[in-house]
N, C-alpha and C. Protein backbone atom coordinates (compact mmCIF):
# COMPACT_ATOMS: atom_id res chain seq x y z
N UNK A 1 33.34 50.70 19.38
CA UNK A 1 32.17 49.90 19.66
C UNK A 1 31.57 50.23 21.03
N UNK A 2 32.46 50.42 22.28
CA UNK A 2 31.87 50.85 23.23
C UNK A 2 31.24 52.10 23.51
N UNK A 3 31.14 52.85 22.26
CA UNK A 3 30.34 53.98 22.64
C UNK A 3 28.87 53.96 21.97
N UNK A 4 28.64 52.61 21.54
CA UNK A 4 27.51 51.90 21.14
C UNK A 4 27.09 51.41 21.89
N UNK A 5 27.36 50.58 22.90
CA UNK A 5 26.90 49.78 24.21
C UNK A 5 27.04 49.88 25.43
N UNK A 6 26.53 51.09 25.95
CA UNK A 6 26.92 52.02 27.63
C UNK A 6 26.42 50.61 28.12
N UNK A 7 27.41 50.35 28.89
CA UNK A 7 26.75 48.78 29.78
C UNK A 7 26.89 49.08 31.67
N UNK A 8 26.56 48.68 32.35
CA UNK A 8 26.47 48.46 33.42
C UNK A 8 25.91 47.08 34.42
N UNK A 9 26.29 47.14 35.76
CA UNK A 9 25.28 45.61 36.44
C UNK A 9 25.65 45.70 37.87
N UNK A 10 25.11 45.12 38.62
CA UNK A 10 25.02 45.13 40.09
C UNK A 10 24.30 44.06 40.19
N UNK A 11 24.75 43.64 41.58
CA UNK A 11 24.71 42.21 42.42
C UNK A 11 24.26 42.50 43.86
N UNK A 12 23.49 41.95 44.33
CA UNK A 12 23.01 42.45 45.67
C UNK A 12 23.21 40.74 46.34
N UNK A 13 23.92 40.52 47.41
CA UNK A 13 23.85 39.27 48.09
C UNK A 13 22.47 39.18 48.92
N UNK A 14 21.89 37.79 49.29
CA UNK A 14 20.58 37.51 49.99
C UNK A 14 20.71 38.55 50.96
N UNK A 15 19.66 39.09 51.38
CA UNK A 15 19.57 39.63 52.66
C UNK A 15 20.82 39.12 54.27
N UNK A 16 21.55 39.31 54.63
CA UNK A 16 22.28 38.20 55.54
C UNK A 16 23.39 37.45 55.53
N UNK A 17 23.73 37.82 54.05
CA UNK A 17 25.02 37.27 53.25
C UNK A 17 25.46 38.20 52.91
N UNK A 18 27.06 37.90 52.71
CA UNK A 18 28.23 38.60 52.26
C UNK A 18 28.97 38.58 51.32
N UNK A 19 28.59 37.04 50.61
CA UNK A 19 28.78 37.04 49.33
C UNK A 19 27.57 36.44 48.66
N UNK A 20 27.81 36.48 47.13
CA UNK A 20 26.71 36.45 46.33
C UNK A 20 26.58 34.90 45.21
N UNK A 21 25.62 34.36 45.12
CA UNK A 21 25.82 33.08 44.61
C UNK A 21 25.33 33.55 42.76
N UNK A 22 25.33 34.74 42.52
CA UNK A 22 24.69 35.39 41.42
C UNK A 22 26.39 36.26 40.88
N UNK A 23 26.36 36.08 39.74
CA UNK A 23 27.33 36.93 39.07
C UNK A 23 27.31 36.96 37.83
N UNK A 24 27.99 38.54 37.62
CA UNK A 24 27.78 38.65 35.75
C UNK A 24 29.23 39.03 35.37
N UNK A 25 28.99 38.72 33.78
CA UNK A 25 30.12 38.78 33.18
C UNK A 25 29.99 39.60 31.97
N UNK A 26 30.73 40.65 31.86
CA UNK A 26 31.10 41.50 30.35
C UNK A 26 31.92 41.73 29.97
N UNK A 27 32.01 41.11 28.48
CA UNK A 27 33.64 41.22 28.02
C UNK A 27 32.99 41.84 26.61
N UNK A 28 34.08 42.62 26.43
CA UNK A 28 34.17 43.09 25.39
C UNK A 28 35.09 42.29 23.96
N UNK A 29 34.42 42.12 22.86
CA UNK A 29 34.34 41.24 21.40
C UNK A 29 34.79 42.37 20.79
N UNK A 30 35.57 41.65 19.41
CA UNK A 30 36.11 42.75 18.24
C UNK A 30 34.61 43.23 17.81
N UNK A 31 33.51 42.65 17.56
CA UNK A 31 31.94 43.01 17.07
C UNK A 31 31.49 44.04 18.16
N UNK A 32 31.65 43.49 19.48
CA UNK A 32 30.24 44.31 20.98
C UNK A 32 30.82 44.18 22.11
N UNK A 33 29.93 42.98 22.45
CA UNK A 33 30.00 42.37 23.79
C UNK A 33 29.16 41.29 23.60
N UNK A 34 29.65 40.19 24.76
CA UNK A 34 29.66 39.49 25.67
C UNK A 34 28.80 39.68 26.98
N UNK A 35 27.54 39.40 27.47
CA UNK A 35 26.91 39.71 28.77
C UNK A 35 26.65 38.65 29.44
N UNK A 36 26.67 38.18 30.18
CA UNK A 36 26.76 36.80 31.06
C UNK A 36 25.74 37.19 32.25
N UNK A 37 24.81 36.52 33.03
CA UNK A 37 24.14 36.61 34.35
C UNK A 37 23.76 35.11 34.47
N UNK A 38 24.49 34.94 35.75
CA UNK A 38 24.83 33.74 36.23
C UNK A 38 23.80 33.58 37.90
N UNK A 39 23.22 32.38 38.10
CA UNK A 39 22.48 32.16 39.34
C UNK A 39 23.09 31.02 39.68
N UNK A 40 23.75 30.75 40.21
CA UNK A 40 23.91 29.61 41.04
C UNK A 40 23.00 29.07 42.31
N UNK A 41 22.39 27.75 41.81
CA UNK A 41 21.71 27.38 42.78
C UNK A 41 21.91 27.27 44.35
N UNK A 42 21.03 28.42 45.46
CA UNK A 42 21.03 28.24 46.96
C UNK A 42 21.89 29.53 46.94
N UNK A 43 22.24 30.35 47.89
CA UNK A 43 23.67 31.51 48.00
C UNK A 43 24.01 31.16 49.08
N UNK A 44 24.87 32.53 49.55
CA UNK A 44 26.07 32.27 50.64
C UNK A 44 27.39 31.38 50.00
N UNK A 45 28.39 31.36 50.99
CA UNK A 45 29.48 30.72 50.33
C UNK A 45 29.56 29.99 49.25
N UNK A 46 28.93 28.89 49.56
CA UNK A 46 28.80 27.45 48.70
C UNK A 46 28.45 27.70 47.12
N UNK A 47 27.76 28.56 47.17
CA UNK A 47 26.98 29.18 45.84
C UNK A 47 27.99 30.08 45.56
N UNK A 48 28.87 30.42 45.81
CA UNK A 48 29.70 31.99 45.59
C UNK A 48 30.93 31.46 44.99
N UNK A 49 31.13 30.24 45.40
CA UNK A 49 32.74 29.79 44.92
C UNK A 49 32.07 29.14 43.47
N UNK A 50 30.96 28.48 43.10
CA UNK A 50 30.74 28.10 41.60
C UNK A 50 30.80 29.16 41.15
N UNK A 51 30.17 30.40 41.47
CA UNK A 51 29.74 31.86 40.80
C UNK A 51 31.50 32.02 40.37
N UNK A 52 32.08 32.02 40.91
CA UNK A 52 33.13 32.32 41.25
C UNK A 52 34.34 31.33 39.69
N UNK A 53 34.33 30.39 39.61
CA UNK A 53 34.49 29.61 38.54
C UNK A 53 33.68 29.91 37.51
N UNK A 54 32.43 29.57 37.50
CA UNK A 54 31.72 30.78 35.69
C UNK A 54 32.01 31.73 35.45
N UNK A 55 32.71 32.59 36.58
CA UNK A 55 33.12 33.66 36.35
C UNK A 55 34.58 33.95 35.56
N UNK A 56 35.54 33.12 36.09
CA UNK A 56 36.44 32.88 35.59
C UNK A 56 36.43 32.43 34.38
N UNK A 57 35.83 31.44 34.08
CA UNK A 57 35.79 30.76 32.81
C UNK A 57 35.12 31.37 31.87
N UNK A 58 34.26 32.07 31.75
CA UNK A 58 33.91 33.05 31.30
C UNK A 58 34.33 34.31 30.41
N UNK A 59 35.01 34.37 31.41
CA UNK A 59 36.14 35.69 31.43
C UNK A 59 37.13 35.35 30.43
N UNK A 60 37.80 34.11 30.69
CA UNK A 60 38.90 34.05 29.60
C UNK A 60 38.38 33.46 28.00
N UNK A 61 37.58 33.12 28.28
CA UNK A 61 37.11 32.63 26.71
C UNK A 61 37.12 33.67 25.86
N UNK A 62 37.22 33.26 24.66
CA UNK A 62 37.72 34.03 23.56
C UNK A 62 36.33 34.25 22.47
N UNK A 63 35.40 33.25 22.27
CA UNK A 63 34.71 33.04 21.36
C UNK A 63 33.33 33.60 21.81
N UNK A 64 32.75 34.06 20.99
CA UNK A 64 31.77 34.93 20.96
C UNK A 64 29.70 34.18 20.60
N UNK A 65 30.01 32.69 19.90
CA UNK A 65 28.76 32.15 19.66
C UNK A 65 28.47 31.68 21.39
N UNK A 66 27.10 31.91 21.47
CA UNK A 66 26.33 32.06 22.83
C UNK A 66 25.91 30.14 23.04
N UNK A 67 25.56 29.74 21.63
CA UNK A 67 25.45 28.38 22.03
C UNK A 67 27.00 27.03 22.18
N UNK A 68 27.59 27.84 21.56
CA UNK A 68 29.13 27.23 22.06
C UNK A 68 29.98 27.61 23.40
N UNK A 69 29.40 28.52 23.81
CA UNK A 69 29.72 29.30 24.93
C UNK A 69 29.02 28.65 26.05
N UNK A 70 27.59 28.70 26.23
CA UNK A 70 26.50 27.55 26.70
C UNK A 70 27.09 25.85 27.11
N UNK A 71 27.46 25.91 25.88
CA UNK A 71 27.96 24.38 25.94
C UNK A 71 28.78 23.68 26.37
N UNK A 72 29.39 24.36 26.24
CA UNK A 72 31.42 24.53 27.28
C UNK A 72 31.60 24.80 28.24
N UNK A 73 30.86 25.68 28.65
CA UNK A 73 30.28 25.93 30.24
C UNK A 73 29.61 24.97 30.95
N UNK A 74 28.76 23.87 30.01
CA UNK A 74 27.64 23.07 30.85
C UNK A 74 28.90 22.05 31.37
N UNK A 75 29.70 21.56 29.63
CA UNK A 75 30.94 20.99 30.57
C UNK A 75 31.77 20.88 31.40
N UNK A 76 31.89 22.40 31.60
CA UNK A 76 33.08 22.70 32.61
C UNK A 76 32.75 22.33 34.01
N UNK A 77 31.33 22.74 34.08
CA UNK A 77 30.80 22.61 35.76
C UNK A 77 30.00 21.31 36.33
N UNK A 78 30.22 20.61 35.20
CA UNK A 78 29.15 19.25 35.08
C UNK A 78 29.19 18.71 36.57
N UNK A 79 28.58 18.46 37.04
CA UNK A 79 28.73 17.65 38.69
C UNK A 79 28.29 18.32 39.69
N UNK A 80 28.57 19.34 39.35
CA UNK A 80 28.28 20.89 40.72
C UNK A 80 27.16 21.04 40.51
N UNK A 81 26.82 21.87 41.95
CA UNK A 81 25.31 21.86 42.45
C UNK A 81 24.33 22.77 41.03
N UNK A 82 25.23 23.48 40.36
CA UNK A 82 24.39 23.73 38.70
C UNK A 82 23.94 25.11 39.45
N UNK A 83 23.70 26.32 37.61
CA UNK A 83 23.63 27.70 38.11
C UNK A 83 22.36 27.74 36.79
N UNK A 84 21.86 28.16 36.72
CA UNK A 84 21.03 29.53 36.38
C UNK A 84 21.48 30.00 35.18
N UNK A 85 21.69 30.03 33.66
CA UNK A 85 22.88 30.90 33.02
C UNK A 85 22.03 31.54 31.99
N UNK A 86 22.30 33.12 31.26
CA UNK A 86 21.71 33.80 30.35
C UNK A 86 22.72 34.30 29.40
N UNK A 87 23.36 34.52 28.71
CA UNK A 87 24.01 34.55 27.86
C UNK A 87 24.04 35.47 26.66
N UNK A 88 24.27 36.70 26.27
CA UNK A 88 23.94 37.30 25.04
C UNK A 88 24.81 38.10 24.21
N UNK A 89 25.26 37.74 23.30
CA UNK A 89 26.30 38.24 22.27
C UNK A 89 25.68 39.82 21.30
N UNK A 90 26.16 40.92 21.48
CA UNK A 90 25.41 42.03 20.70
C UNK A 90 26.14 42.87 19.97
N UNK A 91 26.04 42.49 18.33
CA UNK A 91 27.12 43.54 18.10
C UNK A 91 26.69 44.57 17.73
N UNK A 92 27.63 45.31 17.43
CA UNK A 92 27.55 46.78 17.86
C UNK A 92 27.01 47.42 16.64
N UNK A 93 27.50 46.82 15.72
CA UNK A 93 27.86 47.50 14.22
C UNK A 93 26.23 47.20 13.70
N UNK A 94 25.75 46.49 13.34
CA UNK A 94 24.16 45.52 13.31
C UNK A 94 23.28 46.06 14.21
N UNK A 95 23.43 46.23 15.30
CA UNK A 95 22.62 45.80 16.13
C UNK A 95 21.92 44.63 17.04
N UNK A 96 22.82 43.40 16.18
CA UNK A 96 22.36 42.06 16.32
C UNK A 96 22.10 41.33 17.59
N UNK A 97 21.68 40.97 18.46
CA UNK A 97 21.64 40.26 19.69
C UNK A 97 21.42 39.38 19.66
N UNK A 98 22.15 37.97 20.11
CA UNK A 98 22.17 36.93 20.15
C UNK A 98 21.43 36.04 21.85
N UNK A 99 20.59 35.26 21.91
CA UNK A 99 20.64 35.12 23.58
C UNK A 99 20.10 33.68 23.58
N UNK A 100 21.04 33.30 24.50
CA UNK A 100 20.33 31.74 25.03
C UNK A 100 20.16 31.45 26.18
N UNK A 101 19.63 30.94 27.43
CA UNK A 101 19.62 30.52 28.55
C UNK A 101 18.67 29.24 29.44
N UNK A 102 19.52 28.94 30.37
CA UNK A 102 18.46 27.74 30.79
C UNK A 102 18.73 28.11 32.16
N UNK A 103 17.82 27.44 32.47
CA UNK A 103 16.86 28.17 33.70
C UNK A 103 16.26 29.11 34.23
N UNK A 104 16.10 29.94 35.19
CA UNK A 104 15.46 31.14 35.72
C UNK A 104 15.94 32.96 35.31
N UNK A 105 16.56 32.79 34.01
CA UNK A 105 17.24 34.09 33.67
C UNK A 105 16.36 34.71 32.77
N UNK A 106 16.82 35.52 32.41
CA UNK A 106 15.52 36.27 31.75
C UNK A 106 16.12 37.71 30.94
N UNK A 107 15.99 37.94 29.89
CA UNK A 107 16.46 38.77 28.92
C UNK A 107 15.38 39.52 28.52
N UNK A 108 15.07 40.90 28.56
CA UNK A 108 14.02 41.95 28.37
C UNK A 108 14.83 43.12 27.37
N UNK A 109 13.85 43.71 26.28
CA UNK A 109 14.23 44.27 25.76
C UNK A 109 13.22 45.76 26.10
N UNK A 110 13.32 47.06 26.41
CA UNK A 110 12.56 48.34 26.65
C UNK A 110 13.25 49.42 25.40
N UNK A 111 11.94 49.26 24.74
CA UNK A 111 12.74 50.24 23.62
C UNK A 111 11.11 51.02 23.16
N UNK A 112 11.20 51.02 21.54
CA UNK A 112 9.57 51.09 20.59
C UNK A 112 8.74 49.45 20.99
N UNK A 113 9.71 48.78 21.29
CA UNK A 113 8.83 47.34 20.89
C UNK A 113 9.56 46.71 22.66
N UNK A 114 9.00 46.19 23.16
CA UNK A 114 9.20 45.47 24.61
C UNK A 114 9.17 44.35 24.25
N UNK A 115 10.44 43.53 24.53
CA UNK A 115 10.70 42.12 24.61
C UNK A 115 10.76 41.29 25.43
N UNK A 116 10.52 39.90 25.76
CA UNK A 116 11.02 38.95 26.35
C UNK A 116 11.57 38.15 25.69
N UNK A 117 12.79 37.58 26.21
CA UNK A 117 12.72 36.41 25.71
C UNK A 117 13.57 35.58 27.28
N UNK A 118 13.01 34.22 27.29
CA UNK A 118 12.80 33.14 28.50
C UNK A 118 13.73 32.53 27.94
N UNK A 119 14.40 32.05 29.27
CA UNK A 119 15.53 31.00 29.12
C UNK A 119 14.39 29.79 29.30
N UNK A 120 15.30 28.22 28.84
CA UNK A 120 14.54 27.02 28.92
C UNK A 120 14.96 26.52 30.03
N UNK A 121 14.07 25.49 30.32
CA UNK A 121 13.82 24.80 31.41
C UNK A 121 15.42 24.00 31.98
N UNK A 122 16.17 23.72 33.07
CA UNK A 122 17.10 23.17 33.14
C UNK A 122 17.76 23.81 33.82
N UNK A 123 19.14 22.79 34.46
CA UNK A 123 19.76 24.13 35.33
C UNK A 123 21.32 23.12 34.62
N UNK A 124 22.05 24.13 34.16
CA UNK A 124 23.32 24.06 33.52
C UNK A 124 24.54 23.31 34.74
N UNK A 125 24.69 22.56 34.11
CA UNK A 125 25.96 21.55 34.89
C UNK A 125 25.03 20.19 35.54
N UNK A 126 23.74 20.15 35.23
CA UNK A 126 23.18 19.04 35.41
C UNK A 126 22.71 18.66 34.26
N UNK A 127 21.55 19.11 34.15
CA UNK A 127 20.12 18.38 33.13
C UNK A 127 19.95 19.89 32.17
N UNK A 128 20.91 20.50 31.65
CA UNK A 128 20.38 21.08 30.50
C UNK A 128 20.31 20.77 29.04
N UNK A 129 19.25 20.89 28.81
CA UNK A 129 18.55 20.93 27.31
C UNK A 129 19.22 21.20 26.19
N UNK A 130 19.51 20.80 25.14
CA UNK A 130 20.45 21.98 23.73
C UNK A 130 19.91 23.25 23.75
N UNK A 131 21.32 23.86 24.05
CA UNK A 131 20.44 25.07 24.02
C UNK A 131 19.45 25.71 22.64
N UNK A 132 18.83 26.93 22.83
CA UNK A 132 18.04 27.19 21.54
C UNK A 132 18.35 29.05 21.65
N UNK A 133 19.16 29.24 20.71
CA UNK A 133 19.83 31.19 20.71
C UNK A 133 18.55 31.53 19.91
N UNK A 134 18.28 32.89 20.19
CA UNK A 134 17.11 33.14 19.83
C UNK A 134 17.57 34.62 19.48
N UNK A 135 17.19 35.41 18.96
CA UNK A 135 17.79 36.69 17.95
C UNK A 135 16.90 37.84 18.46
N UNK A 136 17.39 39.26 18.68
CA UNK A 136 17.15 40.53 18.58
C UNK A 136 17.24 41.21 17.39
N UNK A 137 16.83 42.03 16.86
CA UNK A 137 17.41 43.24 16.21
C UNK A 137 16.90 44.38 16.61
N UNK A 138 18.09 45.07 17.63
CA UNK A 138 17.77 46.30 18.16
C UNK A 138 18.15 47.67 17.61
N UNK A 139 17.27 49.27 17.86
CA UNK A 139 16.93 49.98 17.39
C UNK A 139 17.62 51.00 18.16
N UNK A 140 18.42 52.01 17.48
CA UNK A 140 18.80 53.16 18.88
C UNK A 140 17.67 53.40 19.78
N UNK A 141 18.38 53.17 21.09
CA UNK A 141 17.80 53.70 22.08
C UNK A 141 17.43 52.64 22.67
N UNK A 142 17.46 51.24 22.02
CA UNK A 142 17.25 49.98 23.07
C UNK A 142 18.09 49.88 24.33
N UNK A 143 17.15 49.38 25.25
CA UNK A 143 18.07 48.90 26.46
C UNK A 143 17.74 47.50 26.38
N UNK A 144 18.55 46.81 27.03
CA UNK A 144 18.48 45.12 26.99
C UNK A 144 18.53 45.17 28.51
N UNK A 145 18.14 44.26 29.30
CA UNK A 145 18.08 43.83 30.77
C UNK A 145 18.09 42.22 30.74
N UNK A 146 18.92 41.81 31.43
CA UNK A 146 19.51 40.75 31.65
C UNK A 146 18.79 40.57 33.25
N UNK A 147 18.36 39.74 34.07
CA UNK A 147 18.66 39.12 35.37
C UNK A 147 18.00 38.15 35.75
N UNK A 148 18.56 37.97 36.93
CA UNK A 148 18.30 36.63 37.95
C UNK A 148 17.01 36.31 38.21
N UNK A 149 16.67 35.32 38.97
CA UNK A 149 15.39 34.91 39.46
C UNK A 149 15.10 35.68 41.06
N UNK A 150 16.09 36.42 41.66
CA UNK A 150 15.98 37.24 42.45
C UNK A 150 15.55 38.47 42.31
N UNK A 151 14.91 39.08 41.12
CA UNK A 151 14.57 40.21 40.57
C UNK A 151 12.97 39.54 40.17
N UNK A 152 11.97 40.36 40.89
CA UNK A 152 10.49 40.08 41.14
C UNK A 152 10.58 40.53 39.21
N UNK A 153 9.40 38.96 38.76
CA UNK A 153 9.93 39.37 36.96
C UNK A 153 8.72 40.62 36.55
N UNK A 154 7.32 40.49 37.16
CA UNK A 154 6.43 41.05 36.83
C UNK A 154 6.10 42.61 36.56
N UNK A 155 7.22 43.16 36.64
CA UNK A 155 7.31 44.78 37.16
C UNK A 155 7.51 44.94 35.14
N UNK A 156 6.90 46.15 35.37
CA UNK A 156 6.59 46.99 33.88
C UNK A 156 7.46 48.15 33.71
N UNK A 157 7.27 48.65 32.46
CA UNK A 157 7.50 50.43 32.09
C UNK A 157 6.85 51.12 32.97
N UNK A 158 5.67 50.48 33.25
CA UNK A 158 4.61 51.69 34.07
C UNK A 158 5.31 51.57 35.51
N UNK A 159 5.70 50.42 35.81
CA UNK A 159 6.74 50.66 37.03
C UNK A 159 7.67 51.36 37.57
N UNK A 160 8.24 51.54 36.56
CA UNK A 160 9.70 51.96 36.28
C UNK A 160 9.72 52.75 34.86
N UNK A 161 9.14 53.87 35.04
CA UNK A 161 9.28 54.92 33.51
C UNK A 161 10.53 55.23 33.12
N UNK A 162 11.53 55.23 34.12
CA UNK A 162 12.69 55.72 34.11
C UNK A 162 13.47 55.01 33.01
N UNK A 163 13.32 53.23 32.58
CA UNK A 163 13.73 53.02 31.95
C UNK A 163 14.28 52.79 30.48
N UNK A 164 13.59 54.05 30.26
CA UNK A 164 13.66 54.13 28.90
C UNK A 164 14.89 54.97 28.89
N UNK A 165 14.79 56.29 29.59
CA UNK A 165 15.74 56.84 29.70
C UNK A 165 16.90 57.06 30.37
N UNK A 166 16.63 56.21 31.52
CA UNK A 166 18.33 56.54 32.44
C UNK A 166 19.33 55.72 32.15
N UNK A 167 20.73 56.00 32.09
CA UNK A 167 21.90 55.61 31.84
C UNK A 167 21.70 53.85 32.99
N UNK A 168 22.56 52.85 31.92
CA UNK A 168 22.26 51.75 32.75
C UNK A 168 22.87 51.98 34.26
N UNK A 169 23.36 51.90 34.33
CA UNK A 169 24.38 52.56 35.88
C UNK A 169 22.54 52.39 36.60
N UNK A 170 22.14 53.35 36.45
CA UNK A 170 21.00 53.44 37.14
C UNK A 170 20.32 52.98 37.28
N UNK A 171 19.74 52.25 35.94
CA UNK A 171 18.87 51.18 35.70
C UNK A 171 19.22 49.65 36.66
N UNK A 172 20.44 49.37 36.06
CA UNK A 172 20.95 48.46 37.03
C UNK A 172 20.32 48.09 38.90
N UNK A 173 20.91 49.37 39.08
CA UNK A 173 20.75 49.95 40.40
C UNK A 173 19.11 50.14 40.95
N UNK A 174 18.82 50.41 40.20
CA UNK A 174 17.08 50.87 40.40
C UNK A 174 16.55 49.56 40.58
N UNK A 175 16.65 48.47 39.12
CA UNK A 175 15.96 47.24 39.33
C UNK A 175 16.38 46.26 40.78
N UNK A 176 17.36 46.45 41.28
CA UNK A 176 17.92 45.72 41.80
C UNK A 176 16.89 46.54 43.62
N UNK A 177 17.16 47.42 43.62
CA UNK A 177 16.52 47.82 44.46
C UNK A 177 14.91 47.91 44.92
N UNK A 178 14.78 48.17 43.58
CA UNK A 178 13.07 48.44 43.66
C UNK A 178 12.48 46.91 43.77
N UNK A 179 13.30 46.33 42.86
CA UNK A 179 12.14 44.69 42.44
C UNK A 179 13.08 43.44 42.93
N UNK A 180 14.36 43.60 43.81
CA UNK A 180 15.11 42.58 44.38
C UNK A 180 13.72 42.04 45.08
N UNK A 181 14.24 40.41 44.95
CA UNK A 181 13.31 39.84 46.16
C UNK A 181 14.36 39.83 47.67
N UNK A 182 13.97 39.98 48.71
CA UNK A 182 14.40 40.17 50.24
C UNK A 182 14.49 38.52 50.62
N UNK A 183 14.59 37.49 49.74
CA UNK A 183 14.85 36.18 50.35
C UNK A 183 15.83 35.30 49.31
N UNK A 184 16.63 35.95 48.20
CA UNK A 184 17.48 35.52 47.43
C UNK A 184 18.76 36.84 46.91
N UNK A 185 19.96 35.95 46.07
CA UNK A 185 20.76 37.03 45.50
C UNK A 185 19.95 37.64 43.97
N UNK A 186 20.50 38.86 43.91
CA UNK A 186 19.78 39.74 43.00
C UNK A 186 20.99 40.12 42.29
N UNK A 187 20.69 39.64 40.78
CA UNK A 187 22.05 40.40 39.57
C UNK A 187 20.95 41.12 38.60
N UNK A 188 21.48 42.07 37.96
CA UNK A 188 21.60 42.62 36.80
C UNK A 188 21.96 43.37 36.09
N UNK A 189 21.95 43.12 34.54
CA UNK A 189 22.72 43.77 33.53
C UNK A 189 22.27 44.67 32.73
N UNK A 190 22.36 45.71 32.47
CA UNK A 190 22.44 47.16 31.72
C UNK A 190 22.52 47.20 30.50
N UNK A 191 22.38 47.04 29.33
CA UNK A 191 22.92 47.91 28.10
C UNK A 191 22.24 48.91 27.21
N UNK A 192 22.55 49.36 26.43
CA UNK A 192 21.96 51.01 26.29
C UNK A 192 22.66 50.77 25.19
N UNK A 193 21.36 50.71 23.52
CA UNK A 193 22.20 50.31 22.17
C UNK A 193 22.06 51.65 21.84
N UNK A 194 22.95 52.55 20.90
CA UNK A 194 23.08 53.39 20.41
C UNK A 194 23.76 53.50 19.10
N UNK A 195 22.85 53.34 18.48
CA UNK A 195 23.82 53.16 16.76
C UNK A 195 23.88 54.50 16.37
């Protein structure tokens, strides 16, 4: 399966900070993967140790539906200052992509057909909404992009031509550089479908 889903991601802390209140998560499923991009509200420390717990919790979960995953998470952190979360299940075999999120995350698809799809309003571990998973079906040669609200959203193909074709590694790296904003943490996630 992983030679269906070249994945990659990078994290850039605020300008001034040393750690990052933004983190992602990829685990690999008997189907794909698992992609996680996490914002925790404010950065620097305080923001880094929640990042730091979604991360964990995350990590060990076993189950693969994005709105049960969503949901268990809102529980886990209920009380805390609340993160940002995007979420997307893709298997390999299909093509299928699964994605849900609330708040400022944001899931893009660069392929034949350019996607968005918007997380809902809310910030997870306070006041989020049921979530609502919303479906892909991707085509060789899709890339999916996952990130934060620290990544300026407005930037195009015509921006960035590269992304059709460079290995995520790069892509990652590129967005994060080119379109980080210089007054927050900056995550994002990579994948590269290849059926």
């Amino acid at each position: 399966m992983e030679q269906l889903l070249e994945h990659a991601s990078r994290i850039r802390p605020c300008p001034g900070e040393w750690v990052s209140g933004d983190a992602v998560v990829i685990r690999s499923t008997e189907r794909g993967l698992i992609a996680a991009i996490v914002d925790v509200l404010g950065h620097g420390p305080e923001a880094h140790e929640l990042a730091v717990v979604i991360d964990a919790y995350l990590t060990r979960q076993t189950g693969t539906d994005v709105f049960d995953l969503m949901t268990s998470l809102h529980q886990h952190v209920k009380g805390t200052r609340g993160a940002a979360v995007g979420l997307c299940e893709i298997d390999a075999a299909t093509g299928r992509a699964a994605y849900v999120g609330t708040g400022n995350t944001v899931l893009r698809r660069f392929g034949k057909t350019d996607t968005r799809l918007v997380s809902q309003d809310g910030v997870l571990g306070q006041n989020m909404r049921t979530p609502r998973p919303q479906t892909l079906q991707l085509e060789t040669g899709d890339l999916i992009v996952l990130y934060t609200d620290g990544v300026r959203d407005r930037f195009t193909s015509d921006d960035y031509p590269g992304v059709f074709h460079h290995a995520p590694k790069e892509v990652a790296r590129t967005i994060i550089e080119r379109f980080g904003k210089n007054h927050d943490d900056a995550a994002c996630i990579a994948v590269r479908y290849s059926a």
